[in-house]
C-alpha atoms as a PDB file:
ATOM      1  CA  UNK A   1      70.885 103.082 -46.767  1.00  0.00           C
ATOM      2  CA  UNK A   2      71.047 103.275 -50.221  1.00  0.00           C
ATOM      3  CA  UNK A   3      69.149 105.508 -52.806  1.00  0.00           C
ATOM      4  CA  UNK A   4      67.429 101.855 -53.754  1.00  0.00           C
ATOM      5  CA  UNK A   5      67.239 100.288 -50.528  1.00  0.00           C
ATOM      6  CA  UNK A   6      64.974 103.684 -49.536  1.00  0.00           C
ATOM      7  CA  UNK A   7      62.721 103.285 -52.344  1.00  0.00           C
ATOM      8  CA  UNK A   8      62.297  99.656 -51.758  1.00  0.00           C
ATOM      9  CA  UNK A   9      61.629 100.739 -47.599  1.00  0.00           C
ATOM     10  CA  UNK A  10      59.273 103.085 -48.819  1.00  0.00           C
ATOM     11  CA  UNK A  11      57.327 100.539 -50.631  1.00  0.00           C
ATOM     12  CA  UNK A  12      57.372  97.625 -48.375  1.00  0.00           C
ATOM     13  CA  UNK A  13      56.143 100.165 -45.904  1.00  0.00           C
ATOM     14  CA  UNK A  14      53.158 101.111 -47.971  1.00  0.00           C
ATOM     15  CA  UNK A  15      52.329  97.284 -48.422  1.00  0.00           C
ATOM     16  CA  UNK A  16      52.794  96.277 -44.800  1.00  0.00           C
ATOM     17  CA  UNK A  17      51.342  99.476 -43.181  1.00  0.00           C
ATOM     18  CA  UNK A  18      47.851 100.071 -45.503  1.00  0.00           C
ATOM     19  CA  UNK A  19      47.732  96.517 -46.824  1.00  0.00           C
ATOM     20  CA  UNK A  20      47.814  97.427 -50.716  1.00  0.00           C
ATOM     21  CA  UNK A  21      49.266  94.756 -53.290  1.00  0.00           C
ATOM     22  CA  UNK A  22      53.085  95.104 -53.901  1.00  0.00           C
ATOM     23  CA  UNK A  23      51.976  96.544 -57.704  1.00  0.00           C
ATOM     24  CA  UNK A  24      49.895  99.469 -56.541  1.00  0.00           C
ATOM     25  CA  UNK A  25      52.284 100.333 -54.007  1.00  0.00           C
ATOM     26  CA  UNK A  26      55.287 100.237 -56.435  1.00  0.00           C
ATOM     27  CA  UNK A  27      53.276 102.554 -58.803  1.00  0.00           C
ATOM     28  CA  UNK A  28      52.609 104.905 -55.890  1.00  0.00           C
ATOM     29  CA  UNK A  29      56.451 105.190 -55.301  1.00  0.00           C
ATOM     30  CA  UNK A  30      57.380 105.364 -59.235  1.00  0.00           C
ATOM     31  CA  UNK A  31      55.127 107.955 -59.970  1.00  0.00           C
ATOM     32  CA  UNK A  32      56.677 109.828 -57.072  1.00  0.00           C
ATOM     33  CA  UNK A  33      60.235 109.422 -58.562  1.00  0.00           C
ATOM     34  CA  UNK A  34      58.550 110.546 -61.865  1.00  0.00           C
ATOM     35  CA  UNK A  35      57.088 113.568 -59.971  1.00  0.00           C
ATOM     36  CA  UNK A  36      61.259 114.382 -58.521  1.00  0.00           C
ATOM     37  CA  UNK A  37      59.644 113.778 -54.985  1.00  0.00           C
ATOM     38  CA  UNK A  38      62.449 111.541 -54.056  1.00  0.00           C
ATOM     39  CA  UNK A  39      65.301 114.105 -55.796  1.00  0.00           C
ATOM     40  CA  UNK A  40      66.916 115.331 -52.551  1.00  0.00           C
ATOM     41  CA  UNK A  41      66.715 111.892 -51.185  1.00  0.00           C
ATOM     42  CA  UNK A  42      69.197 111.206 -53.668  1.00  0.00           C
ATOM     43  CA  UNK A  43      71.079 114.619 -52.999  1.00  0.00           C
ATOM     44  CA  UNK A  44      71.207 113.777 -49.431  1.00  0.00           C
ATOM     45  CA  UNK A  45      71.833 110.837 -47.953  1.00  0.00           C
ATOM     46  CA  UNK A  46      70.976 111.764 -44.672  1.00  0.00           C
ATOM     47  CA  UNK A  47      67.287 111.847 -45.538  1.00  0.00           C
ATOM     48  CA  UNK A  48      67.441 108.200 -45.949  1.00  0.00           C
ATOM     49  CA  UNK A  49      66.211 106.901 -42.340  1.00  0.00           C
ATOM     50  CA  UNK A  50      64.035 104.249 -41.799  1.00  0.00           C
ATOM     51  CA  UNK A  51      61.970 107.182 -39.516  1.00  0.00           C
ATOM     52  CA  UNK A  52      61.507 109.896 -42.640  1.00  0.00           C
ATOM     53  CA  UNK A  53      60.599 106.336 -44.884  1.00  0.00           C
ATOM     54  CA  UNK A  54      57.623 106.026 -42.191  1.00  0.00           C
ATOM     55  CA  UNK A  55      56.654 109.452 -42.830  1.00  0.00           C
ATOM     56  CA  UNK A  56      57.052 109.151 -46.680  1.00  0.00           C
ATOM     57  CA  UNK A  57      55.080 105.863 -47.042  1.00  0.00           C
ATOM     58  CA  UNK A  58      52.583 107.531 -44.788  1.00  0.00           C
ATOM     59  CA  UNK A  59      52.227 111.112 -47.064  1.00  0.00           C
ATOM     60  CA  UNK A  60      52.592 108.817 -50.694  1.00  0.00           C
ATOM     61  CA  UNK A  61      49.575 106.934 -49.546  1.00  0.00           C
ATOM     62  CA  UNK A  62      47.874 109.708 -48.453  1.00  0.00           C
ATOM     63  CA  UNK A  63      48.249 111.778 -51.933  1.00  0.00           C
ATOM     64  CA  UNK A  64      47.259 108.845 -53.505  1.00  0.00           C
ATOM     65  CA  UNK A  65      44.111 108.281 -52.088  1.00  0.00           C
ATOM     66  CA  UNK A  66      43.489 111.739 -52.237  1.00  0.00           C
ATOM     67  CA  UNK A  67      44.594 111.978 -56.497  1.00  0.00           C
ATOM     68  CA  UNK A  68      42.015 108.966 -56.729  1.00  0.00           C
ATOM     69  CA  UNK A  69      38.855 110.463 -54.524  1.00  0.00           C
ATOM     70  CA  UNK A  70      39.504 106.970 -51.645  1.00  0.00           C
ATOM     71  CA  UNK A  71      39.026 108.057 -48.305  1.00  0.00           C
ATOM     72  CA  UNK A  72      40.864 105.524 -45.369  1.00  0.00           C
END
């Protein structure tokens, strides 16, 4: 998949999988871009797979909750 279509599999996942509004979850996955967290998704096509967009979603979430002090 694309560079885009990734991002916009990462954030679907985060809305779908922890039930978050579409805005929250977009900011989770812009501030990662800010952050470079995506930059050798972009290097590397191969890192795009719907399994490592799982595990992504999954982690984004995760440091989120954890930058804002949530527990889930």
């Amino acid at each position: 998949m694309t560079y885009e279509e990734y991002l916009d599999e990462v954030t679907t996942l985060i809305v779908e999988k922890y039930g978050i509004p579409d805005a929250a979850a977009i900011k989770i996955v812009v501030d990662a871009q800010d952050k470079e967290y995506f930059v050798a998704h972009d290097d590397k096509p191969e890192m795009r797979t719907l399994d490592r967009a799982h595990t992504d979603a999954r982690n984004l979430y995760q440091a989120s909750l954890a930058k804002s002090g949530k527990k889930k």
